[in-house]
C-alpha atoms as a PDB file:
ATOM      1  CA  UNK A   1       2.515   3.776  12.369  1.00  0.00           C
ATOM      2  CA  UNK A   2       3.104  -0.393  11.243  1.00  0.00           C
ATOM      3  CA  UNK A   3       1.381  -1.595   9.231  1.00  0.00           C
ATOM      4  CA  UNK A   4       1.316  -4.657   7.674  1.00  0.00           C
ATOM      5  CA  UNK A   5       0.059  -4.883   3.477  1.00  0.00           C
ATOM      6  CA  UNK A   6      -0.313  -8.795   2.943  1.00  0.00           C
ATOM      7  CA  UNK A   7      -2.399 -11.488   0.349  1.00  0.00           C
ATOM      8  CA  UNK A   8      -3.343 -15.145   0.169  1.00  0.00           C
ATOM      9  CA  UNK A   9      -3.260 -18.098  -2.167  1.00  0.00           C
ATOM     10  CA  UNK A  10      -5.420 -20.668  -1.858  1.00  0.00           C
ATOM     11  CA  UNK A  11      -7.014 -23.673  -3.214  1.00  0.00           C
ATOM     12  CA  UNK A  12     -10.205 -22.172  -4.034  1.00  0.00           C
ATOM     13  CA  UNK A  13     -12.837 -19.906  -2.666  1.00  0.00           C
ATOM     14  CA  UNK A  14     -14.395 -20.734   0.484  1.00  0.00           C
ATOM     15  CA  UNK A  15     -12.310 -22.572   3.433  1.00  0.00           C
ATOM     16  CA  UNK A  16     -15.512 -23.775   4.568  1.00  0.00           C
ATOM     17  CA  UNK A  17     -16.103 -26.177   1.789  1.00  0.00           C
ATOM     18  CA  UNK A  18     -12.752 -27.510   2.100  1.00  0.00           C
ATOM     19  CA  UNK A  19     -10.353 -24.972   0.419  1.00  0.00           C
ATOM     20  CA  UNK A  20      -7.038 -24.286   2.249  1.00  0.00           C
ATOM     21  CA  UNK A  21      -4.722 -21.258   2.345  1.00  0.00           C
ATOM     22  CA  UNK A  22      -1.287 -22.222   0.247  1.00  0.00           C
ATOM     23  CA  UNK A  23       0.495 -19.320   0.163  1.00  0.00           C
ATOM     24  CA  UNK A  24       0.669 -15.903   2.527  1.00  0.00           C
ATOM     25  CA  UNK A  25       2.737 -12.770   1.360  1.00  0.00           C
ATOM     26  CA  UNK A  26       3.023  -9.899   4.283  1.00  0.00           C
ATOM     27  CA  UNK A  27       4.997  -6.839   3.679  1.00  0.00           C
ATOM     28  CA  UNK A  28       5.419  -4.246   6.748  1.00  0.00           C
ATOM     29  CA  UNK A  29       5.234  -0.572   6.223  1.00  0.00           C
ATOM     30  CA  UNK A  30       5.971   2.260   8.633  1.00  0.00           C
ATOM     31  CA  UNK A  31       4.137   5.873   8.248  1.00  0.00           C
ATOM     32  CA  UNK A  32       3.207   4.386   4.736  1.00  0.00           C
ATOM     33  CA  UNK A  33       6.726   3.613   3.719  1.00  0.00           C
ATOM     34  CA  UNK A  34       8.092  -0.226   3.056  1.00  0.00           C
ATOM     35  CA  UNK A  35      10.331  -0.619   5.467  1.00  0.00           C
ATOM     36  CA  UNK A  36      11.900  -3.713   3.563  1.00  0.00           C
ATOM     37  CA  UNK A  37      10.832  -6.246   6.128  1.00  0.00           C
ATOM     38  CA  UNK A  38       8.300  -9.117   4.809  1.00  0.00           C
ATOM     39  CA  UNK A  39       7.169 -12.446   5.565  1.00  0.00           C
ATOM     40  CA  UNK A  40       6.856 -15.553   2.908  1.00  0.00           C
ATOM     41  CA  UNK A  41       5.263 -18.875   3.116  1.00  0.00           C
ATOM     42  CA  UNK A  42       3.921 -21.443   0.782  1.00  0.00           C
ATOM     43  CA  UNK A  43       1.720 -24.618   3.047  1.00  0.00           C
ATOM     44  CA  UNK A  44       1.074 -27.617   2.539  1.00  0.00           C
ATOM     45  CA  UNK A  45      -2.397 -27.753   2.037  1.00  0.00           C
ATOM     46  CA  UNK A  46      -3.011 -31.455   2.328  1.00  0.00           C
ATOM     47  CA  UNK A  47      -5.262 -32.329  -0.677  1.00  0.00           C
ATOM     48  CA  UNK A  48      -5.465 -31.803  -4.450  1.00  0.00           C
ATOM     49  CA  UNK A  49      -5.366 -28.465  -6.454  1.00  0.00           C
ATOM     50  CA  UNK A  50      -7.907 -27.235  -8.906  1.00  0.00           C
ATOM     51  CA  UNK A  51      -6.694 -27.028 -12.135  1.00  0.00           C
ATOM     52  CA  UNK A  52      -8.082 -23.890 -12.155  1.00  0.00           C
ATOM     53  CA  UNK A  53      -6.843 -21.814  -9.035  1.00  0.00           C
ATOM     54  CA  UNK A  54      -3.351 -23.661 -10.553  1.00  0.00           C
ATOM     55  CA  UNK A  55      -4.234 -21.336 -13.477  1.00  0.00           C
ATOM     56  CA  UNK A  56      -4.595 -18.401 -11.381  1.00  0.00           C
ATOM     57  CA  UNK A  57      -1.291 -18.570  -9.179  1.00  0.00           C
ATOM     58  CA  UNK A  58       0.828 -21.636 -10.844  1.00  0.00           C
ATOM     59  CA  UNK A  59       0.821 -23.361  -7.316  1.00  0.00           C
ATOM     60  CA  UNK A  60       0.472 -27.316  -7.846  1.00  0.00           C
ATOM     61  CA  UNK A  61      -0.056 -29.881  -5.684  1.00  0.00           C
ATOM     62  CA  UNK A  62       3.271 -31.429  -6.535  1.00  0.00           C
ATOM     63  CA  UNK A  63       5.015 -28.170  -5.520  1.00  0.00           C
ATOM     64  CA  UNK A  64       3.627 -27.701  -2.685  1.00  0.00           C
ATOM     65  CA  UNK A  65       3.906 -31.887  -1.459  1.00  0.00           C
ATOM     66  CA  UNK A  66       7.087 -30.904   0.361  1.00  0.00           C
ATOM     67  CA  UNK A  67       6.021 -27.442   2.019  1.00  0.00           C
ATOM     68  CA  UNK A  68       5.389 -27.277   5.969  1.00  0.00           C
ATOM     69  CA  UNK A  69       1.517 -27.305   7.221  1.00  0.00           C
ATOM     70  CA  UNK A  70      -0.081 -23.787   8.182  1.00  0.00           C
ATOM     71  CA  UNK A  71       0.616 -25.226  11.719  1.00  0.00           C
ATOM     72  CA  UNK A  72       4.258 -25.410  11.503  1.00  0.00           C
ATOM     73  CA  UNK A  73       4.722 -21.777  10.767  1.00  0.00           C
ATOM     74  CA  UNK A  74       1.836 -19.759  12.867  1.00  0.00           C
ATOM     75  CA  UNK A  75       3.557 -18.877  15.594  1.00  0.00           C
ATOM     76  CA  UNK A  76       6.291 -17.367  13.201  1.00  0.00           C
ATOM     77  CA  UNK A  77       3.544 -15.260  11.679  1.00  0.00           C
ATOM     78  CA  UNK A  78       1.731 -14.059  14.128  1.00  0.00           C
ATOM     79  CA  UNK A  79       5.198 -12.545  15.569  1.00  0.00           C
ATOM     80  CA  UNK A  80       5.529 -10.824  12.404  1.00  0.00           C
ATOM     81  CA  UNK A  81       1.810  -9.318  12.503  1.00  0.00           C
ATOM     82  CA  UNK A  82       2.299  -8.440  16.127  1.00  0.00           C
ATOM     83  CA  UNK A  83      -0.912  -5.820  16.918  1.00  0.00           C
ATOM     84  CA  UNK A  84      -0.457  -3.847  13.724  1.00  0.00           C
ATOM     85  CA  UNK A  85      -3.523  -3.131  11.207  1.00  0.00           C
ATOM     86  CA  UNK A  86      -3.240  -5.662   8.390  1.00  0.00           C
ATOM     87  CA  UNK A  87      -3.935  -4.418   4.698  1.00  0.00           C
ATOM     88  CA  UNK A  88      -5.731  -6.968   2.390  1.00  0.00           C
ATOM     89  CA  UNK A  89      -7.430  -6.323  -1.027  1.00  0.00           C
ATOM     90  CA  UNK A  90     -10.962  -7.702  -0.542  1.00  0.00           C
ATOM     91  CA  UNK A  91      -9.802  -8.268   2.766  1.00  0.00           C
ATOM     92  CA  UNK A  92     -12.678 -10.358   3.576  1.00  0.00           C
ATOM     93  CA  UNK A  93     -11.244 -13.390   1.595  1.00  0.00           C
ATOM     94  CA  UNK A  94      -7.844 -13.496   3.209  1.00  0.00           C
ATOM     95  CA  UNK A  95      -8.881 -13.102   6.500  1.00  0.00           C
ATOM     96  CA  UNK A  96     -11.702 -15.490   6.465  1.00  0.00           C
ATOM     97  CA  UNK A  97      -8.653 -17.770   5.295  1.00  0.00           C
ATOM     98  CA  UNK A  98      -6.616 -16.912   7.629  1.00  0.00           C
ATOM     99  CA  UNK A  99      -8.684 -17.520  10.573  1.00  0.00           C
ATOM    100  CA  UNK A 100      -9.417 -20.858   9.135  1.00  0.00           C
ATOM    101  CA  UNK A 101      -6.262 -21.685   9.492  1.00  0.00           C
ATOM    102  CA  UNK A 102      -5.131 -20.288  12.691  1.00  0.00           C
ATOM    103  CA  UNK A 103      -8.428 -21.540  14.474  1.00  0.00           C
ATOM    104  CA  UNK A 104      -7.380 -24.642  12.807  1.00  0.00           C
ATOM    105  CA  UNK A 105      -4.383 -24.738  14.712  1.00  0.00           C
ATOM    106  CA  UNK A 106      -6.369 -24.102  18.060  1.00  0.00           C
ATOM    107  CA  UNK A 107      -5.490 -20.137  17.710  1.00  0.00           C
ATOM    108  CA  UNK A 108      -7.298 -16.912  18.384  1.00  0.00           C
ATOM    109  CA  UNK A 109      -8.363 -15.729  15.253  1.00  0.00           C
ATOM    110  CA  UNK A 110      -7.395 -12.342  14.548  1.00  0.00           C
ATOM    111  CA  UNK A 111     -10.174  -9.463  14.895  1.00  0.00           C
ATOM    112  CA  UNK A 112     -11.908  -7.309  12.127  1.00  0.00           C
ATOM    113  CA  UNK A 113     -11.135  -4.227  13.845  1.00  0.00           C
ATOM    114  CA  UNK A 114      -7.230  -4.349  12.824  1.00  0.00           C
ATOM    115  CA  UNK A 115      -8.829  -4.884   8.519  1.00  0.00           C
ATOM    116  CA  UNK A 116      -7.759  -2.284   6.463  1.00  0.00           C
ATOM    117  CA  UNK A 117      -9.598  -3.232   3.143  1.00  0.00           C
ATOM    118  CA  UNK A 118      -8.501  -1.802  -0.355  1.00  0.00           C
ATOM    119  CA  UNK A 119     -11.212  -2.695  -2.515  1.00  0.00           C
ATOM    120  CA  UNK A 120     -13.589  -0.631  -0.185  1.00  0.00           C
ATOM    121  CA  UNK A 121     -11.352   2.078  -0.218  1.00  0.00           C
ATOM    122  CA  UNK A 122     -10.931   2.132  -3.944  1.00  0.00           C
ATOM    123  CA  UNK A 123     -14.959   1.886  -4.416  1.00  0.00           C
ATOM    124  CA  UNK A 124     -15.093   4.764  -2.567  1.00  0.00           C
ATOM    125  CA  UNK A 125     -12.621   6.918  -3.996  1.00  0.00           C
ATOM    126  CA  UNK A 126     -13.436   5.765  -7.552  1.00  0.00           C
ATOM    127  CA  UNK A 127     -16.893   4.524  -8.272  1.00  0.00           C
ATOM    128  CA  UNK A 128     -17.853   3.152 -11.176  1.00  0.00           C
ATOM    129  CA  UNK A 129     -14.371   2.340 -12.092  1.00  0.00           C
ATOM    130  CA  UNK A 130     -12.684  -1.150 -12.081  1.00  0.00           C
ATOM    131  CA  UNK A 131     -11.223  -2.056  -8.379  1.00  0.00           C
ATOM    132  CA  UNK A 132      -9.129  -5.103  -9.484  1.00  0.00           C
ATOM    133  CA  UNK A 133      -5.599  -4.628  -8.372  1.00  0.00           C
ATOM    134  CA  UNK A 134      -4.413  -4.360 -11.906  1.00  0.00           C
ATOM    135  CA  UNK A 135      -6.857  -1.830 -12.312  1.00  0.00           C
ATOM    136  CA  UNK A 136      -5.587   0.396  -9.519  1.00  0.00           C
ATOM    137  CA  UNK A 137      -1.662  -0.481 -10.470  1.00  0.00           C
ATOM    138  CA  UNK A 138      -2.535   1.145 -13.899  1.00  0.00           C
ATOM    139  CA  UNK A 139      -4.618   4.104 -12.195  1.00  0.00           C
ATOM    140  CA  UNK A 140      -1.336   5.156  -9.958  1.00  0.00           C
ATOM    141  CA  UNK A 141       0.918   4.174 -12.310  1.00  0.00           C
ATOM    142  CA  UNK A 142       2.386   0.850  -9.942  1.00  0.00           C
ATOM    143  CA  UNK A 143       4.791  -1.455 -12.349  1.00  0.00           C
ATOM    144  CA  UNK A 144       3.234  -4.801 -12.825  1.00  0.00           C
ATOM    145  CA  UNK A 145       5.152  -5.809 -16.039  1.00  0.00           C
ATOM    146  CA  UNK A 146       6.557  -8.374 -13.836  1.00  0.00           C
ATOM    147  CA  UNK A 147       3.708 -10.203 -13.114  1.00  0.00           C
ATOM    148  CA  UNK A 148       2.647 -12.633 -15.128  1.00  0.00           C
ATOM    149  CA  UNK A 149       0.697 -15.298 -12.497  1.00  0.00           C
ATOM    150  CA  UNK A 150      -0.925 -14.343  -8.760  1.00  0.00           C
ATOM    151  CA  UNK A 151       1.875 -14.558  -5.874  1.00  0.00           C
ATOM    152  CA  UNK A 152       1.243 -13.499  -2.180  1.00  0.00           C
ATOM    153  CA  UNK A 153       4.377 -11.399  -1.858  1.00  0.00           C
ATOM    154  CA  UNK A 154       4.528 -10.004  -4.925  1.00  0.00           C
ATOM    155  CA  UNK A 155       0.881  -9.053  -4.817  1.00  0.00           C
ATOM    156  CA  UNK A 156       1.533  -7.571  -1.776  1.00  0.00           C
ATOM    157  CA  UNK A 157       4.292  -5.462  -2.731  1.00  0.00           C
ATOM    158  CA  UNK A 158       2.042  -4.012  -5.260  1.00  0.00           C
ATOM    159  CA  UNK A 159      -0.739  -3.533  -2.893  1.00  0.00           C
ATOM    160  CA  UNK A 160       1.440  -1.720  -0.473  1.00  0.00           C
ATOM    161  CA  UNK A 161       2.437   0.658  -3.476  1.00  0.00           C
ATOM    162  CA  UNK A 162      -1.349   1.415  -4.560  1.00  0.00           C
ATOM    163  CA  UNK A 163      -2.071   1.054  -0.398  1.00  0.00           C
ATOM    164  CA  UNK A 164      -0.173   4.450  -0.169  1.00  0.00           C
ATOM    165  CA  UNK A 165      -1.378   5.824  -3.344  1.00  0.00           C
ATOM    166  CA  UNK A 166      -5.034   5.208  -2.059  1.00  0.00           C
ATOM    167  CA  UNK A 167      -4.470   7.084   1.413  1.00  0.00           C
ATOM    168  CA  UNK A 168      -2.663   9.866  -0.613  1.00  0.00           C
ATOM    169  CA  UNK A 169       0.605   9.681  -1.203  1.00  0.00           C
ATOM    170  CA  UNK A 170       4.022   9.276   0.683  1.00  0.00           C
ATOM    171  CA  UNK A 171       3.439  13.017   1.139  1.00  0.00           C
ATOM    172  CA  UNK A 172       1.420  12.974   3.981  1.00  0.00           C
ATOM    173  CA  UNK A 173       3.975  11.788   5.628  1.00  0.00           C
ATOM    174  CA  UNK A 174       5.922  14.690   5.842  1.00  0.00           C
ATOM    175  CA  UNK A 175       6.227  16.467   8.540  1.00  0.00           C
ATOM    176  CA  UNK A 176       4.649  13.843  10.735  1.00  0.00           C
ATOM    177  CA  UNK A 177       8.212  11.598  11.953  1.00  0.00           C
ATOM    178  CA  UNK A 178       9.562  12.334  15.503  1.00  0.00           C
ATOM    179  CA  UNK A 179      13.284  11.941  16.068  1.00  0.00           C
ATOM    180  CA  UNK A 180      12.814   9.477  18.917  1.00  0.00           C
ATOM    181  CA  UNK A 181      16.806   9.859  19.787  1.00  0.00           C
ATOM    182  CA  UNK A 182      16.589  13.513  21.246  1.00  0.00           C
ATOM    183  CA  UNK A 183      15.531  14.178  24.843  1.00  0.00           C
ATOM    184  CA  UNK A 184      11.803  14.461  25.525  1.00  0.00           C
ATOM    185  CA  UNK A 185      11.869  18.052  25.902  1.00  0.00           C
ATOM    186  CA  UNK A 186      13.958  18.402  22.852  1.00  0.00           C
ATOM    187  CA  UNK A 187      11.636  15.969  20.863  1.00  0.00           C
ATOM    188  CA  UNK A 188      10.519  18.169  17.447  1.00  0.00           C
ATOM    189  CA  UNK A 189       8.368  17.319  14.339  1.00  0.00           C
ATOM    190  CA  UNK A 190      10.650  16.909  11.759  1.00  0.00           C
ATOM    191  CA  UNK A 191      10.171  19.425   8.910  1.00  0.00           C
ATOM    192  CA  UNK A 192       8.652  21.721  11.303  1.00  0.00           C
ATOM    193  CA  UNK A 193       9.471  25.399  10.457  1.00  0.00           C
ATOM    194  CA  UNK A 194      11.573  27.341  12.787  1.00  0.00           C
ATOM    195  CA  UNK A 195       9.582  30.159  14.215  1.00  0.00           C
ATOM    196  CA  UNK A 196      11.416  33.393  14.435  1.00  0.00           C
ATOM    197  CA  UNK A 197      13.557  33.525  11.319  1.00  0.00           C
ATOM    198  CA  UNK A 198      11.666  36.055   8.996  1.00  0.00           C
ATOM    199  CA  UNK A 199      13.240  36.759   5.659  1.00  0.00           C
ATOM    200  CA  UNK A 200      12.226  40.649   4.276  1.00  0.00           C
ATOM    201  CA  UNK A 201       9.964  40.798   1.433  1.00  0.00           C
ATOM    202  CA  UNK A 202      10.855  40.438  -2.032  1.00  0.00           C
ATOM    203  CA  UNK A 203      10.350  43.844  -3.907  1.00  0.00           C
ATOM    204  CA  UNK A 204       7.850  43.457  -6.962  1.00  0.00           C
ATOM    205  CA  UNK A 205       7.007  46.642  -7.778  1.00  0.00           C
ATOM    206  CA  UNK A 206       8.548  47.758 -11.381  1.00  0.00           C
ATOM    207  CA  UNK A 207      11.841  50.392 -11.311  1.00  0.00           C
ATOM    208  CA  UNK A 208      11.075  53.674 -13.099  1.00  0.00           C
ATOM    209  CA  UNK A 209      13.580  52.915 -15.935  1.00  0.00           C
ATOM    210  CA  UNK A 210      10.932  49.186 -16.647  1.00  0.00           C
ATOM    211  CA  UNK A 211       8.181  51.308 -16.647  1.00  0.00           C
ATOM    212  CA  UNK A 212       9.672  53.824 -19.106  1.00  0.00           C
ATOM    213  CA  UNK A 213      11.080  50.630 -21.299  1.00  0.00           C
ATOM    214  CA  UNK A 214       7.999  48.576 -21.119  1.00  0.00           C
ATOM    215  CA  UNK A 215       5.550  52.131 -22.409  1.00  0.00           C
ATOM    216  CA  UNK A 216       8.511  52.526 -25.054  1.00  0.00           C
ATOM    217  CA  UNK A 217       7.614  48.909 -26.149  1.00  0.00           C
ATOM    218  CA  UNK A 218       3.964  49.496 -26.325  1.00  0.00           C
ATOM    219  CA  UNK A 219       4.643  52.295 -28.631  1.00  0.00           C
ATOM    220  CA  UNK A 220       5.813  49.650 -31.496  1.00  0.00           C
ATOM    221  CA  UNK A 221       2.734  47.515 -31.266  1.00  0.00           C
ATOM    222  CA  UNK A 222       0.770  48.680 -34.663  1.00  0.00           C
ATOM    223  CA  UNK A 223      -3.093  48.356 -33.670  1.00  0.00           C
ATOM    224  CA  UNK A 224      -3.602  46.597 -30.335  1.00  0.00           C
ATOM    225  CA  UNK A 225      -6.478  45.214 -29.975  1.00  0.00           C
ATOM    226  CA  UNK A 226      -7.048  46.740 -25.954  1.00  0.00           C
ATOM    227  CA  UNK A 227      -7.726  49.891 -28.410  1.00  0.00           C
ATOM    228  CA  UNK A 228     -10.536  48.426 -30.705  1.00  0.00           C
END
């Protein structure tokens, strides 16, 4: 199954009130595996920057002066969505931003039913722990060292990792790929066992000559305790 693990930058809180989306990382998975395909983007967003959501991803106006508009890259992102589920942490935020935008541009925004939300899956899973996404690197063990300030794609990678860790691992994957190059009626599950091949049972019963060693042994034990 795609999937597609992404986050958001923006210029504050609520697109409403005049904030604007400034950066989108997307990273696609298949059957809960990166695949090694992503999409990157910094925007234009067409007004100042808060010194403090500066603080939060090191985006300033300045860099950003020279970026294309939301507009100017849409149609490039919604290819790379296509109808997969996308994957957000809090997903709320990013895709009340990202509707913004693409209804901005005079675009269908894109339904609830394809969220996937983290932080609701983490609250379940774990409640009454911390839910931040440096919280749940540290619970499965995901690398952050590298990250010193916010960024889309790189907060996406690390959402995809904790993503899979949350569902269960890369082992439930197993056993679940098709190989899609065989004939239909050849078509198997791979890691399926093959039925038929039956290997004789191991023997576990002791040989005479253990038995006799093993009592022999006992002998030299000076006051067991099983005899107290």
């Amino acid at each position: 199954m795609r999937e597609i693990v992404f986050d958001t930058e923006t210029t504050g809180l609520d697109p409403q009130t005049g904030d604007r989306m400034v950066e989108i990382g997307c990273i696609e998975i298949a059957n809960r595996i990166p695949t090694g395909n992503s999409f990157h983007a910094y925007f234009n967003p067409q007004r100042d920057m808060p010194m403090e959501a500066e603080r939060v991803h090191g985006l300033s106006a300045a860099f950003l002066e020279d970026k294309p508009l939301f507009a100017e890259r849409a149609s490039e992102l919604l290819d790379f969505l296509g109808d997969a589920p996308l994957v957000a942490h809090n997903a709320q935020f990013d895709f009340g931003f990202l509707n913004f935008e693409l209804q901005a541009c005079q675009l269908a925004p894109i339904g609830h039913d394809r969220m996937i939300d983290t932080l609701a899956i983490a609250r379940k899973r774990h409640p009454g722990a911390k839910h931040t996404l440096d919280a749940l690197c540290s619970r499965y063990g995901v690398d952050r060292s590298h990250r010193v300030l916010h960024g889309a794609l790189l907060d996406a990678e690390l959402l995809a990792q904790v993503y899979v860790e949350l569902m269960g691992g890369r082992q439930i994957g197993l056993g679940l790929a098709v190989d899609n190059s065989a004939p239909a009626e050849q078509t198997a599950t791979v890691f399926a066992p093959k039925l038929g091949e039956h290997r004789p049972a191991r023997p576990h019963s002791a040989t005479e000559d253990e038995i006799t060693r093993h009592q022999e042994f006992m002998k030299t034990i000076s006051s067991p305790l099983w005899t107290q």
